[in-house]
C-alpha atoms as a PDB file:
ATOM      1  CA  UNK A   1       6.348  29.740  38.328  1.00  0.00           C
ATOM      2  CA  UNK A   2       8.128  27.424  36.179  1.00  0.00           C
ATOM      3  CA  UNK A   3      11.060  28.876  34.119  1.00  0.00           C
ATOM      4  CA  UNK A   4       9.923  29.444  30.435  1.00  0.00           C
ATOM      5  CA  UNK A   5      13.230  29.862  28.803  1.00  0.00           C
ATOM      6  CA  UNK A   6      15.098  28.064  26.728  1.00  0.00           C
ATOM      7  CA  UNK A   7      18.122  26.921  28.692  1.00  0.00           C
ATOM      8  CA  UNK A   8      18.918  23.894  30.040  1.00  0.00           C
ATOM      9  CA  UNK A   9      16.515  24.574  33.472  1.00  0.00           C
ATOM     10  CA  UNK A  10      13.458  24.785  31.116  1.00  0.00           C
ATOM     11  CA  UNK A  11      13.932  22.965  28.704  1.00  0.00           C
ATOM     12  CA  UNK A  12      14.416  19.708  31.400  1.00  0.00           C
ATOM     13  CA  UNK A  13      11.028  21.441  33.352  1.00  0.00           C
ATOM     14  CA  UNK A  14       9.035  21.192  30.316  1.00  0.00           C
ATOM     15  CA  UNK A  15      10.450  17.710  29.421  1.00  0.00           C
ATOM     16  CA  UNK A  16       9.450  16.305  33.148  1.00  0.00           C
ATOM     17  CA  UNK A  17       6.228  17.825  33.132  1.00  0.00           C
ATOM     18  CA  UNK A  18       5.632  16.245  29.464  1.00  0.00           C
ATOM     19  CA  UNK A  19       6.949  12.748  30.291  1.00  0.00           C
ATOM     20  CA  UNK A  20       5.074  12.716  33.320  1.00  0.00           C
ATOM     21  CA  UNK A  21       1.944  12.570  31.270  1.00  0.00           C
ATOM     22  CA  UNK A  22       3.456  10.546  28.578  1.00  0.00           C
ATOM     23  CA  UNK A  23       4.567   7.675  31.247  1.00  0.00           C
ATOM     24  CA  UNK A  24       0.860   8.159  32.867  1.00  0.00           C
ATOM     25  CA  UNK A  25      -0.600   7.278  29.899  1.00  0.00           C
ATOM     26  CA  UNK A  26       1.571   4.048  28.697  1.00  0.00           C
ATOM     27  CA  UNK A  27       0.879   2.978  32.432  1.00  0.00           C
ATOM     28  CA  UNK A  28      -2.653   3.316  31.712  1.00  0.00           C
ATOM     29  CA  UNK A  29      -2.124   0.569  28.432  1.00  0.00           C
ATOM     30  CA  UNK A  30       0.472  -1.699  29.977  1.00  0.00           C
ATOM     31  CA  UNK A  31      -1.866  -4.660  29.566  1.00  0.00           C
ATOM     32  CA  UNK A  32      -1.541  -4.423  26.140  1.00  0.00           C
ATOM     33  CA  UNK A  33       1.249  -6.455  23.717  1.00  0.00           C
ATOM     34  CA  UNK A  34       4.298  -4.370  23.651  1.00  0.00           C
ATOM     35  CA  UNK A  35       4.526  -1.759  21.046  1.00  0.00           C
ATOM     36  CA  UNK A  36       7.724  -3.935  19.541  1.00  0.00           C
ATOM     37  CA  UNK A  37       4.851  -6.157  17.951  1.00  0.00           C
ATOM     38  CA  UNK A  38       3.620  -3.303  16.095  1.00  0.00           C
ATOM     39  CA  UNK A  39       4.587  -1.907  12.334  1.00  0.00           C
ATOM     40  CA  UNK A  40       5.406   1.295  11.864  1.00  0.00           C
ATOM     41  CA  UNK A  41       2.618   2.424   9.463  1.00  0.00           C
ATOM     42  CA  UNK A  42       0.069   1.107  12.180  1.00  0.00           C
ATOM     43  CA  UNK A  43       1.673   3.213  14.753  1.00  0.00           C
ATOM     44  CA  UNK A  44       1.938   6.326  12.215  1.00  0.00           C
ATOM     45  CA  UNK A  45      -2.143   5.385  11.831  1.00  0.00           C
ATOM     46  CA  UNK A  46      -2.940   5.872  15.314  1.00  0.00           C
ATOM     47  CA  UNK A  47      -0.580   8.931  15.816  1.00  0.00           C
ATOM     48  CA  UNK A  48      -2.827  10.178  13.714  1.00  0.00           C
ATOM     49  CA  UNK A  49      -6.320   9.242  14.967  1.00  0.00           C
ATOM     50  CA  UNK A  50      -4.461  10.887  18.248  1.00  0.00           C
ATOM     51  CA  UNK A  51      -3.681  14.090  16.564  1.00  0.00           C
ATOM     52  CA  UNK A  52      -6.547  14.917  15.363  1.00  0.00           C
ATOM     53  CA  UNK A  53      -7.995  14.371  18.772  1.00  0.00           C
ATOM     54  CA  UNK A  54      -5.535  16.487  20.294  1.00  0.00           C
ATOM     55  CA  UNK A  55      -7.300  18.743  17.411  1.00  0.00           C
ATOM     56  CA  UNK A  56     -10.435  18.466  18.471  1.00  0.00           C
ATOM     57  CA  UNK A  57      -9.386  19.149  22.295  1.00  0.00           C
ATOM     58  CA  UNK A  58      -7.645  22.507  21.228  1.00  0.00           C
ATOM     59  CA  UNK A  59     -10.675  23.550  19.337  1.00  0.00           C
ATOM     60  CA  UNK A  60     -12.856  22.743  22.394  1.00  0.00           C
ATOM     61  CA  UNK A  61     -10.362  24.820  24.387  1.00  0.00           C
ATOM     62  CA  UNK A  62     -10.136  21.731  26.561  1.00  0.00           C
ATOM     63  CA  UNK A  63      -6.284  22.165  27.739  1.00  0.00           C
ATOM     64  CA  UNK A  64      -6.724  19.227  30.158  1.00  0.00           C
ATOM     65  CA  UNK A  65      -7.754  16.890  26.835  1.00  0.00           C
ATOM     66  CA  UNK A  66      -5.030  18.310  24.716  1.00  0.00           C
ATOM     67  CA  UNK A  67      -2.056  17.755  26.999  1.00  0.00           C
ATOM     68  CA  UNK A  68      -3.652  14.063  27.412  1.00  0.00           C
ATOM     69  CA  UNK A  69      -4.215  14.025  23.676  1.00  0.00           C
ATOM     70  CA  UNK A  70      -0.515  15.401  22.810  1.00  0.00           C
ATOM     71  CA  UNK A  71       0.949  13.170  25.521  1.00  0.00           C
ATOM     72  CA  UNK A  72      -0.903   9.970  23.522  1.00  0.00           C
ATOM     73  CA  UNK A  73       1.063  11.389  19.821  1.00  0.00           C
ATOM     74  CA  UNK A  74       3.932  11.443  21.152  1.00  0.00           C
ATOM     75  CA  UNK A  75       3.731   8.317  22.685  1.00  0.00           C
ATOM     76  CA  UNK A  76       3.231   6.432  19.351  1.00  0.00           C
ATOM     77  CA  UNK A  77       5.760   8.481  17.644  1.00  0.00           C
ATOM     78  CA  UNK A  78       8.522   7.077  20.828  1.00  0.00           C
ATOM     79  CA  UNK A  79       7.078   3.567  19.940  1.00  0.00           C
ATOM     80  CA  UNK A  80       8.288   4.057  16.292  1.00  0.00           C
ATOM     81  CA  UNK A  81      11.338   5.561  17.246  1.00  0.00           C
ATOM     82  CA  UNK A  82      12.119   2.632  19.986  1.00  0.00           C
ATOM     83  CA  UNK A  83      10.987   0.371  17.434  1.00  0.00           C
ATOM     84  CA  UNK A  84      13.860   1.371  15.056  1.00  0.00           C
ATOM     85  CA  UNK A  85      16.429   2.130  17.298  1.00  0.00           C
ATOM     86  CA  UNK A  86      15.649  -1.443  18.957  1.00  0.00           C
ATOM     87  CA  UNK A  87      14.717  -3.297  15.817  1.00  0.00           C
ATOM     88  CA  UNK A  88      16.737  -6.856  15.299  1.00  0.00           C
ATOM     89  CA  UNK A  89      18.386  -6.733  18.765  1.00  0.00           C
ATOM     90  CA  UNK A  90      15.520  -7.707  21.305  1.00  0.00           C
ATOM     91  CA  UNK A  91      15.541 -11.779  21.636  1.00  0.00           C
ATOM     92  CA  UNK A  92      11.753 -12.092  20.016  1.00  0.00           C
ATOM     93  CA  UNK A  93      12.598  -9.313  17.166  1.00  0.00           C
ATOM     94  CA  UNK A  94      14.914 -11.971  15.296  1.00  0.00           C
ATOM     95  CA  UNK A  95      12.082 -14.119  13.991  1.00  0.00           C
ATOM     96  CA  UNK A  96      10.177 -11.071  12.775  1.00  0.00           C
ATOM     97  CA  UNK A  97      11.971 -10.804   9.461  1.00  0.00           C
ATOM     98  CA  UNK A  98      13.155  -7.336   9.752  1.00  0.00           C
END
């Protein structure tokens, strides 16, 4: 049983277990351009074509589809925040304009 608490122990169980299926995912995609090509208001667009399918999933009770589904948001929402941590220091981001 994994712990459920909030402590450090659970809160780093539920992180794995989440990233796990986050990584799975971007694995899934890695023949497409990098996510640094991308603006942020696309990404924000598909985060939230993928919400509303992790919507659909909890409605259908399908837990399998919504940790895929929630796994897929929060994968845009770390290629925004990558994005603007990143943006101007990567050797191709300098001839973007940003």
């Amino acid at each position: 049983m994994r712990d459920v608490s909030n402590t450090r122990v659970g809160i780093d169980a539920a992180l794995e277990d989440f990233t796990t299926h986050m990584r799975h995912k971007l694995l899934l995609t890695r023949h497409r351009p990098h996510w640094s090509k991308c603006d942020p208001h696309s990404l924000i667009s598909r985060a939230r074509e993928e919400l509303a399918e992790l919507e659909a999933a909890l409605a259908a009770d399908d837990r399998k589809g919504a940790v895929r589904e929630a796994a897929d948001v929060a994968n845009f929402c770390m290629m925004i925040a990558d994005n603007e941590q990143w943006a101007g220091t990567r050797p191709y981001d300098s001839h973007e304009g940003r």
